[in-house]
Protein backbone atom coordinates (compact mmCIF):
# COMPACT_ATOMS: atom_id res chain seq x y z
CA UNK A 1 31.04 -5.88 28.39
CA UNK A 2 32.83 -3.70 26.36
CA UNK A 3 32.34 0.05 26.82
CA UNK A 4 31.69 2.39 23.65
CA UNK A 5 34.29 5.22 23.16
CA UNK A 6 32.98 8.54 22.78
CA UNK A 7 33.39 8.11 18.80
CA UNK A 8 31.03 4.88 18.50
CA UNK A 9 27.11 6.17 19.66
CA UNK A 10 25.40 2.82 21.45
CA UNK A 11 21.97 2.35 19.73
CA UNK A 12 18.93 0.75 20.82
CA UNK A 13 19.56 -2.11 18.95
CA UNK A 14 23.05 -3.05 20.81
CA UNK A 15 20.74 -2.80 24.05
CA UNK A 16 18.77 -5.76 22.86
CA UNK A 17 20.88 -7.36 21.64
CA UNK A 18 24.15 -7.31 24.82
CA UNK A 19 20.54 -8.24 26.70
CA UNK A 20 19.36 -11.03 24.70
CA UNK A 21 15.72 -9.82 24.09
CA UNK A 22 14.18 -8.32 21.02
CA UNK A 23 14.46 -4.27 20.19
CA UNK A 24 10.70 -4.01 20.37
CA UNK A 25 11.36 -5.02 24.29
CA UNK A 26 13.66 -2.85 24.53
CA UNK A 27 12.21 -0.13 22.90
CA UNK A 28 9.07 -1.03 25.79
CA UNK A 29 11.33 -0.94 28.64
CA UNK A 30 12.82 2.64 27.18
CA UNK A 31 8.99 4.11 26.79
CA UNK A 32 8.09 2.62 30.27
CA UNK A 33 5.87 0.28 29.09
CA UNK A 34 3.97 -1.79 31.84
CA UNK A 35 3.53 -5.17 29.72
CA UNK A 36 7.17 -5.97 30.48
CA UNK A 37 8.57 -8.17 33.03
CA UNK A 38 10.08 -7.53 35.86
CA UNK A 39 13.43 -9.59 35.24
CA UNK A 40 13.92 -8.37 31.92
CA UNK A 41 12.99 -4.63 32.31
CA UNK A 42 15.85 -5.15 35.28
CA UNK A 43 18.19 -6.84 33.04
CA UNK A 44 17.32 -3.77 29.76
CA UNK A 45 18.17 -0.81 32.30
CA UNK A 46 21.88 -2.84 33.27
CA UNK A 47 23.00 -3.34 29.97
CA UNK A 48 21.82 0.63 29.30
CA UNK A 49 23.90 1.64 31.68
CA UNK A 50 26.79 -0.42 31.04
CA UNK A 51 27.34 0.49 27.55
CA UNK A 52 26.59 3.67 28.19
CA UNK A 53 23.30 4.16 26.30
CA UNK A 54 21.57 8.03 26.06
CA UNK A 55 18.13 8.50 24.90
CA UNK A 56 17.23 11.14 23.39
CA UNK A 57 16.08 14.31 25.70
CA UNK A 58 12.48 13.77 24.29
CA UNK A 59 12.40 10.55 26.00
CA UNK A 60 13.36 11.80 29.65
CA UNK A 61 10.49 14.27 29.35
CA UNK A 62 8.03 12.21 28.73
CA UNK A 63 7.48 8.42 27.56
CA UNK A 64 5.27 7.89 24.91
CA UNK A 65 3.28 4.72 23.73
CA UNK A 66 4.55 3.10 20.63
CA UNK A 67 4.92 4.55 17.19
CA UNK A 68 4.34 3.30 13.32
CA UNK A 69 5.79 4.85 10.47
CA UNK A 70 4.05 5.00 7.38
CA UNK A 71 6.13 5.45 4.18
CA UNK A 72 4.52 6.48 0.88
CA UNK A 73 5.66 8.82 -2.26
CA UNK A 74 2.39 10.41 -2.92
CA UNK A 75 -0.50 11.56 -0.39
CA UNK A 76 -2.67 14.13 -2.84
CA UNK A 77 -4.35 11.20 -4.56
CA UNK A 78 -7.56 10.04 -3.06
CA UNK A 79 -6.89 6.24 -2.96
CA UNK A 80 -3.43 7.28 -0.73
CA UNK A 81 -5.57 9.90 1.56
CA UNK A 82 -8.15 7.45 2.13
CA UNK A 83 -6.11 4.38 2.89
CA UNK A 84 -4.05 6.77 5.16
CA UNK A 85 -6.92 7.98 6.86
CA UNK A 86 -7.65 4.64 8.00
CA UNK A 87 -4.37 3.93 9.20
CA UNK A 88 -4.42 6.91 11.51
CA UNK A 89 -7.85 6.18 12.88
CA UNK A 90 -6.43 2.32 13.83
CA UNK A 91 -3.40 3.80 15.19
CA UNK A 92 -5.41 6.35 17.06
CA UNK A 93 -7.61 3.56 18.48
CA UNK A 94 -4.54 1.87 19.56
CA UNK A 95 -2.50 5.17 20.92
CA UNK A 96 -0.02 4.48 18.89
CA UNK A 97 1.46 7.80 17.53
CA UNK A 98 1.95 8.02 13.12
CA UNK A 99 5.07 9.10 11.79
CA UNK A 100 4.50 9.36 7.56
CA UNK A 101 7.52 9.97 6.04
CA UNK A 102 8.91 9.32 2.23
CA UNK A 103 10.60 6.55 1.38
CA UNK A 104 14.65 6.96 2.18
CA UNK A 105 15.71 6.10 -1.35
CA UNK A 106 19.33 5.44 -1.91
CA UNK A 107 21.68 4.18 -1.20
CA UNK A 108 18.57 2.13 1.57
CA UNK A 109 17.55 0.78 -1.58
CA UNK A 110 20.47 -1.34 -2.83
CA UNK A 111 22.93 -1.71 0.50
CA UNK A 112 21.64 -3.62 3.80
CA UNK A 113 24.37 -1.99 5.92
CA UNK A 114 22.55 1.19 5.01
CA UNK A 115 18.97 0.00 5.29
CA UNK A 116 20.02 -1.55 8.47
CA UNK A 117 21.64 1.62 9.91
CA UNK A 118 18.15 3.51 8.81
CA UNK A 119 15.52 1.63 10.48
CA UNK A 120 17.96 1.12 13.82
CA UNK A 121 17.39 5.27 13.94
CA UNK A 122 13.42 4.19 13.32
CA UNK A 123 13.79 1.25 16.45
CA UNK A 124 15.98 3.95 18.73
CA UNK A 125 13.11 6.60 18.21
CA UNK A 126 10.50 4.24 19.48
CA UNK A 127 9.40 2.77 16.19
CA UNK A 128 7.29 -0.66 16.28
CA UNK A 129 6.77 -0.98 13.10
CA UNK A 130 6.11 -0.03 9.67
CA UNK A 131 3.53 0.44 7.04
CA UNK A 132 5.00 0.97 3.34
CA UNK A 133 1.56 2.32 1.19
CA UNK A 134 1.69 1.41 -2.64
CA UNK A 135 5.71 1.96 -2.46
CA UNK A 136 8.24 -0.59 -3.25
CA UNK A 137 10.23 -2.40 -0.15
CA UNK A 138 13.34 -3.72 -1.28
CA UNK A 139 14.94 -7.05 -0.29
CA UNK A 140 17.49 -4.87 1.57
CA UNK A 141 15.14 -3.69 3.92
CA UNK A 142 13.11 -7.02 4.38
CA UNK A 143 16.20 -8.68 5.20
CA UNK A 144 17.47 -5.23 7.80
CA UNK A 145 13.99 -5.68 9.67
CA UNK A 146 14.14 -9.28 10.05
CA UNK A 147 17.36 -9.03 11.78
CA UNK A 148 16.41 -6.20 14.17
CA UNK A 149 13.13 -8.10 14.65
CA UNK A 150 10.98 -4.37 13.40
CA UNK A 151 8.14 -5.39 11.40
CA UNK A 152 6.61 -4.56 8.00
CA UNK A 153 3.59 -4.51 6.77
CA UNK A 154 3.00 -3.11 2.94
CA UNK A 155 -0.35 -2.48 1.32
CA UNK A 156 -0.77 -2.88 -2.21
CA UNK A 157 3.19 -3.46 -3.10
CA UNK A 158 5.06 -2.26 -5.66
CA UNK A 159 7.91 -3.98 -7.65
CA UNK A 160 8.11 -6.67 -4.46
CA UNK A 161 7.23 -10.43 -5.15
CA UNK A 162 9.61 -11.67 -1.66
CA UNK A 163 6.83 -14.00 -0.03
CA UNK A 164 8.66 -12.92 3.35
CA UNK A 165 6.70 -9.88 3.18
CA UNK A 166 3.26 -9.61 4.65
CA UNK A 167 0.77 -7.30 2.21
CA UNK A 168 -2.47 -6.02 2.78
CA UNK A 169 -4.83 -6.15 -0.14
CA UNK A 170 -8.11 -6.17 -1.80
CA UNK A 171 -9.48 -9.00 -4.03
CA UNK A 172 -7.59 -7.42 -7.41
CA UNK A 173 -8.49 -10.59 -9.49
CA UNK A 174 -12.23 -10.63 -8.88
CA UNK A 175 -12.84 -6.83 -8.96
CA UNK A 176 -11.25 -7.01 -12.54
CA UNK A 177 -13.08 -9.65 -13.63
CA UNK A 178 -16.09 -8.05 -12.19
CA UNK A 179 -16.04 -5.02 -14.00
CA UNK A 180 -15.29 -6.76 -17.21
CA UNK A 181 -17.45 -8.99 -17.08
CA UNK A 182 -20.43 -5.95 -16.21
CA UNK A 183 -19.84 -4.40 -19.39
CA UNK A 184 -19.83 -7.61 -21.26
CA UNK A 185 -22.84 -8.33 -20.03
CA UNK A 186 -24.12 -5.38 -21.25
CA UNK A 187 -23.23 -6.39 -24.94
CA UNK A 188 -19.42 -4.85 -25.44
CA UNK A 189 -17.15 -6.96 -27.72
CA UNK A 190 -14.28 -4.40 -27.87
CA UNK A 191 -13.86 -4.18 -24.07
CA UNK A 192 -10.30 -2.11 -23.49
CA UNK A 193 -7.85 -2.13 -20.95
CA UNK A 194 -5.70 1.13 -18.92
CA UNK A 195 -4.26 -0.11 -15.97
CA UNK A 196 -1.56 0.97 -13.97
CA UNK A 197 2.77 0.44 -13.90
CA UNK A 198 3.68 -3.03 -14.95
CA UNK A 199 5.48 -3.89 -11.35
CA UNK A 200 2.53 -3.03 -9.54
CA UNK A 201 1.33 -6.13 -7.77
CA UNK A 202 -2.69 -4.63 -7.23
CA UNK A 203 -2.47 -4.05 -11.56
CA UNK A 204 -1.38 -7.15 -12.71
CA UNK A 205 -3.92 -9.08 -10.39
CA UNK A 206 -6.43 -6.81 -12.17
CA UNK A 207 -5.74 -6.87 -15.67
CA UNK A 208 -5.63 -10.70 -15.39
CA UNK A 209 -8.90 -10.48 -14.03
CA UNK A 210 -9.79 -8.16 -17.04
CA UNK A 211 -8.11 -11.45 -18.77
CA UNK A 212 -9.89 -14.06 -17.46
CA UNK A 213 -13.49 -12.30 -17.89
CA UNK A 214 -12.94 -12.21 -21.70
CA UNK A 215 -11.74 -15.77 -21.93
CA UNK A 216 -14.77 -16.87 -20.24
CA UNK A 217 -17.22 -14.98 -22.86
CA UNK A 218 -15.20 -16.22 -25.44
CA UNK A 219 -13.30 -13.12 -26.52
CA UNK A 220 -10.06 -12.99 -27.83
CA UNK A 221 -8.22 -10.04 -26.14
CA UNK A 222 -6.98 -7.61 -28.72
CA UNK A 223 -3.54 -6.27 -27.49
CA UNK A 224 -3.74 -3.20 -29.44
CA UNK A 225 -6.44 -2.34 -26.74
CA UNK A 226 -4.18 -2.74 -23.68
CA UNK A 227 -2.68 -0.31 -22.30
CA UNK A 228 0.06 0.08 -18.89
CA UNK A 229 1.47 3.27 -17.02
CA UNK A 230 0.87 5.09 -14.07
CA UNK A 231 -2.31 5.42 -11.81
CA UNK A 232 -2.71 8.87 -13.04
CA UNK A 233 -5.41 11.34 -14.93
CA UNK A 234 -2.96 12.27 -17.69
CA UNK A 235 -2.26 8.78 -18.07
CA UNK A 236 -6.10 7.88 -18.69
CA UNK A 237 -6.38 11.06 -20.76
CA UNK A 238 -3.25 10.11 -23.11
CA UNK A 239 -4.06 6.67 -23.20
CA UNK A 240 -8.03 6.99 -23.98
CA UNK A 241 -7.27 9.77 -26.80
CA UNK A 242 -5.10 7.08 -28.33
CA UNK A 243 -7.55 4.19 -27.95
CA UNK A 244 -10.24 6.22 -29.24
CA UNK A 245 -9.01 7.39 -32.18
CA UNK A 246 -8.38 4.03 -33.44
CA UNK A 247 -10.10 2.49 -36.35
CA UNK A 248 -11.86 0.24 -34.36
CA UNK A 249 -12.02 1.81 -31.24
CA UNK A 250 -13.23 -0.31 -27.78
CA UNK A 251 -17.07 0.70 -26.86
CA UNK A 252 -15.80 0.00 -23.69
CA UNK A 253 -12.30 0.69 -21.41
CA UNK A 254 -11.94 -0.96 -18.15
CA UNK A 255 -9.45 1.31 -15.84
CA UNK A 256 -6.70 0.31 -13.33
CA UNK A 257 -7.76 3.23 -10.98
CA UNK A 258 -10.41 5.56 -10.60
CA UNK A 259 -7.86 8.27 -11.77
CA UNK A 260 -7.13 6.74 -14.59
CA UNK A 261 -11.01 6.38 -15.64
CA UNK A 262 -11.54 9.65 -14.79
CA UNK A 263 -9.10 10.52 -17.60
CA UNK A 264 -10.66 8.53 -20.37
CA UNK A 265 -14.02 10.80 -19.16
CA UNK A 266 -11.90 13.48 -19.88
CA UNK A 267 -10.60 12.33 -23.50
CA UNK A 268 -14.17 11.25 -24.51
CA UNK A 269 -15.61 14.21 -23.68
CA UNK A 270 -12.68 15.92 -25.78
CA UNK A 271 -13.45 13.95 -29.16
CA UNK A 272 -17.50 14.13 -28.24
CA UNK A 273 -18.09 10.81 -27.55
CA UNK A 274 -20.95 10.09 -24.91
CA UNK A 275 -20.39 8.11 -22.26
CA UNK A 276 -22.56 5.76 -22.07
CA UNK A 277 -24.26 6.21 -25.19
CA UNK A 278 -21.05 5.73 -27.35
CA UNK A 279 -18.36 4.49 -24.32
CA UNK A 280 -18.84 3.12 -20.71
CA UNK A 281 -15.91 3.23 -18.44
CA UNK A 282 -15.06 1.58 -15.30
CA UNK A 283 -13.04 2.68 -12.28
CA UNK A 284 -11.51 0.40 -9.42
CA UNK A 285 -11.08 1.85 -5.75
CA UNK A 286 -14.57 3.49 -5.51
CA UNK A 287 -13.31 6.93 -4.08
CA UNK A 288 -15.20 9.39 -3.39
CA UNK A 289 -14.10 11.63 -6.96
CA UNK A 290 -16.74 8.62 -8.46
CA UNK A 291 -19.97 10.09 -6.92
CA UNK A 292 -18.38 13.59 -8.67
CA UNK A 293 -17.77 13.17 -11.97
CA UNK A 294 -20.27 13.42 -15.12
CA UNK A 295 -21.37 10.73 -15.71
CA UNK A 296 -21.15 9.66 -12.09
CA UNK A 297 -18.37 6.50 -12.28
CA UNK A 298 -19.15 3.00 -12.05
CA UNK A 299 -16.00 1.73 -10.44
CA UNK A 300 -14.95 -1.72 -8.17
CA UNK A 301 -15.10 -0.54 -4.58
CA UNK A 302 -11.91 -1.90 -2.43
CA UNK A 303 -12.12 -1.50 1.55
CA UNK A 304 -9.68 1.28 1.57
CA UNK A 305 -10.14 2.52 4.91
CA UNK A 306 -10.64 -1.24 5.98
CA UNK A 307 -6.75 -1.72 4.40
CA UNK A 308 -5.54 0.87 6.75
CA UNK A 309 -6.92 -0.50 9.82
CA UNK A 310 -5.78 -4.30 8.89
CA UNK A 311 -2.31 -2.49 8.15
CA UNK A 312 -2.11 -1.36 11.63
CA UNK A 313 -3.66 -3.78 13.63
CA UNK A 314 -1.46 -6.81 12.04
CA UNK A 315 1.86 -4.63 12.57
CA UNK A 316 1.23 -3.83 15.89
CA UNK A 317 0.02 -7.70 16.33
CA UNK A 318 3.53 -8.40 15.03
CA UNK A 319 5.59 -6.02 17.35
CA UNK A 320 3.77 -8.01 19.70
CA UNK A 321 5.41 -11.66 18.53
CA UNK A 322 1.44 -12.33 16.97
CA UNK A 323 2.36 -13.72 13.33
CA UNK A 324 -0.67 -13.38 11.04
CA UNK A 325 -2.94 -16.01 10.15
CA UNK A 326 -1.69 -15.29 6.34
CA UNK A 327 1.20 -13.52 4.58
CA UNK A 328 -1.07 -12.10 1.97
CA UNK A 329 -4.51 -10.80 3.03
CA UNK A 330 -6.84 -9.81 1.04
CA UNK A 331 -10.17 -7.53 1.98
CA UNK A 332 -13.29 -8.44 -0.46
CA UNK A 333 -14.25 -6.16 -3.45
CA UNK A 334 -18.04 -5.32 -4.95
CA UNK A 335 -19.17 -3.19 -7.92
CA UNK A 336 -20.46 -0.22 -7.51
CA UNK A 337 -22.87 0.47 -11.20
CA UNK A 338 -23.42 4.29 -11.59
CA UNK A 339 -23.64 5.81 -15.03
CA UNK A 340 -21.00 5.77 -16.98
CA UNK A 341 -21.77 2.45 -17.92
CA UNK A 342 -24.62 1.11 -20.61
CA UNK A 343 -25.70 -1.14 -23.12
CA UNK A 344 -23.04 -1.19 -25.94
CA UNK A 345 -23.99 1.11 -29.06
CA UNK A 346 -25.45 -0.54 -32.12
């Protein structure tokens, strides 16, 4: 073998790869892990040595158990803090220490070379995997971790269709269609729509369940009553003030996100129209801002927590050569009927 100059810095990823094993192994035989062979943990240290490897001075002190990063661009909403709060119970369960971080950006983004060189510093630190939250992965970094043999795990993904990915989920469809179909029930013909960006994968599952519900009672959606943009207040706010004020305004606006609803509360109460007497609104997520608002919210309820835990359990299944029954799992969704939903107005 050849050995480094003082210029070139070996990574953990040349370890595994001079030693033929994968760089979760070798990132095992680095932490001192005991659920590694005696053969290869022999043959890890000699090519370590060889080429010259250095940890860092962290991992003389002390080795640690393994350690999942979770990447996500926003951790003040309650859907995020919730789903992350399950996450770092699982990973707590499983000693596992949780690294959350922001996603890298550019130039990760758009070059492999890059997104490779990024998530060998994640596999050299002692990473075993990684959980992106409602954030896009790019094919740049799906195709990095399948060559350094890190895994991913996404929940709820954003502007990614690559079926190579494995995603963590709720039933989107049928929790749209659900809430549509409660307020139809309840005798609304101008049933409206606020859902969230256009390349989120969790909103487009939903508004086509919002779809599918009106088709089945016979309605012909109105497209002047649909709206898409961010899972945000000011969104629902901007977005209800416009749909109310229309000439023929919806009785009724089913909402990508609790946040979202909780905006069109906010623009009803602004032009005085009651909810539910003149307007019921739906949420989706169930968080806990639903039990707080006036009216309280009826909203879809989505195993957030429950998303977490799956999110961590699978990766660390996967660092562990366990492929998942399923590329796409989904967790189950149910209604939750509060009261910001009635009988449509006469």
């Amino acid at each position: 073998m050849r050995r480094r100059g003082r210029s070139e810095r070996a990574t953990l990823a040349d370890v595994a790869r001079l030693a033929g094993v994968s760089p979760t192994t070798a990132s095992k035989v680095l932490n001192g892990r005991s659920d590694v062979g005696a053969k290869t943990r022999e043959l890890v240290l000699g090519v370590m040595a060889e080429i010259g490897y250095k940890p860092t001075a962290a991992r003389h002190e002390q080795a640690r158990d393994r350690m999942l990063v979770t990447v996500l661009d926003i951790v003040e909403s309650r859907y995020a803090g919730t789903v992350l709060q399950g996450i770092l119970v699982a990973a707590t369960a499983a000693q596992a220490e949780l690294l959350v971080r922001l996603p890298p950006g550019e130039p990760v983004g758009s070059s492999r070379k890059a997104a490779r060189a990024w998530l060998e510093e994640e596999q050299a630190s002692g990473v075993a995997g990684v959980i992106a939250l409602a954030v896009a992965v790019p094919d740049s970094v799906i195709s990095a971790a399948e060559e350094l043999g890190l895994p991913v795990v996404t929940i709820d993904p954003i502007d990614t269709t690559e079926s190579r990915l494995v995603s963590i989920g709720s039933t989107n469809w049928a929790g749209g269609r659900a809430a549509t179909e409660h307020v139809i029930q309840l005798g609304h013909r101008r049933v409206g729509w606020i859902g969230g960006p256009l390349g989120s994968a969790p909103s487009a599952e939903r508004f086509h369940g919002y779809q599918a519900a009106l088709d089945s009672a016979g309605l012909v959606p109105d497209r002047a009553l649909v709206r898409h943009e961010a899972f945000a207040v000011e969104a629902g706010q901007r977005h209800g003030r416009d749909l109310l004020s229309l000439d023929e305004r919806p009785t009724a606006i089913v909402a990508g996100n609790d946040e979202i609803a909780v905006g069109v509360l906010a623009a009803a109460k602004e032009l005085g129209i009651p909810v539910p007497g003149g307007l019921s609104v739906t949420g989706f997520d169930d968080t806990p801002q639903t039990e707080w608002t006036t009216p309280r919210l009826t909203s879809v309820r989505q195993p957030l927590m429950g998303m977490g835990r799956m999110a961590v359990e699978t990766v660390l299944g996967m660092a562990d050569g366990v492929q998942p029954a399923s590329r796409h799992l989904q967790l189950a969704t149910t209604l939750s009927v509060r009261d910001s939903t009635g009988p449509a107005p006469s």
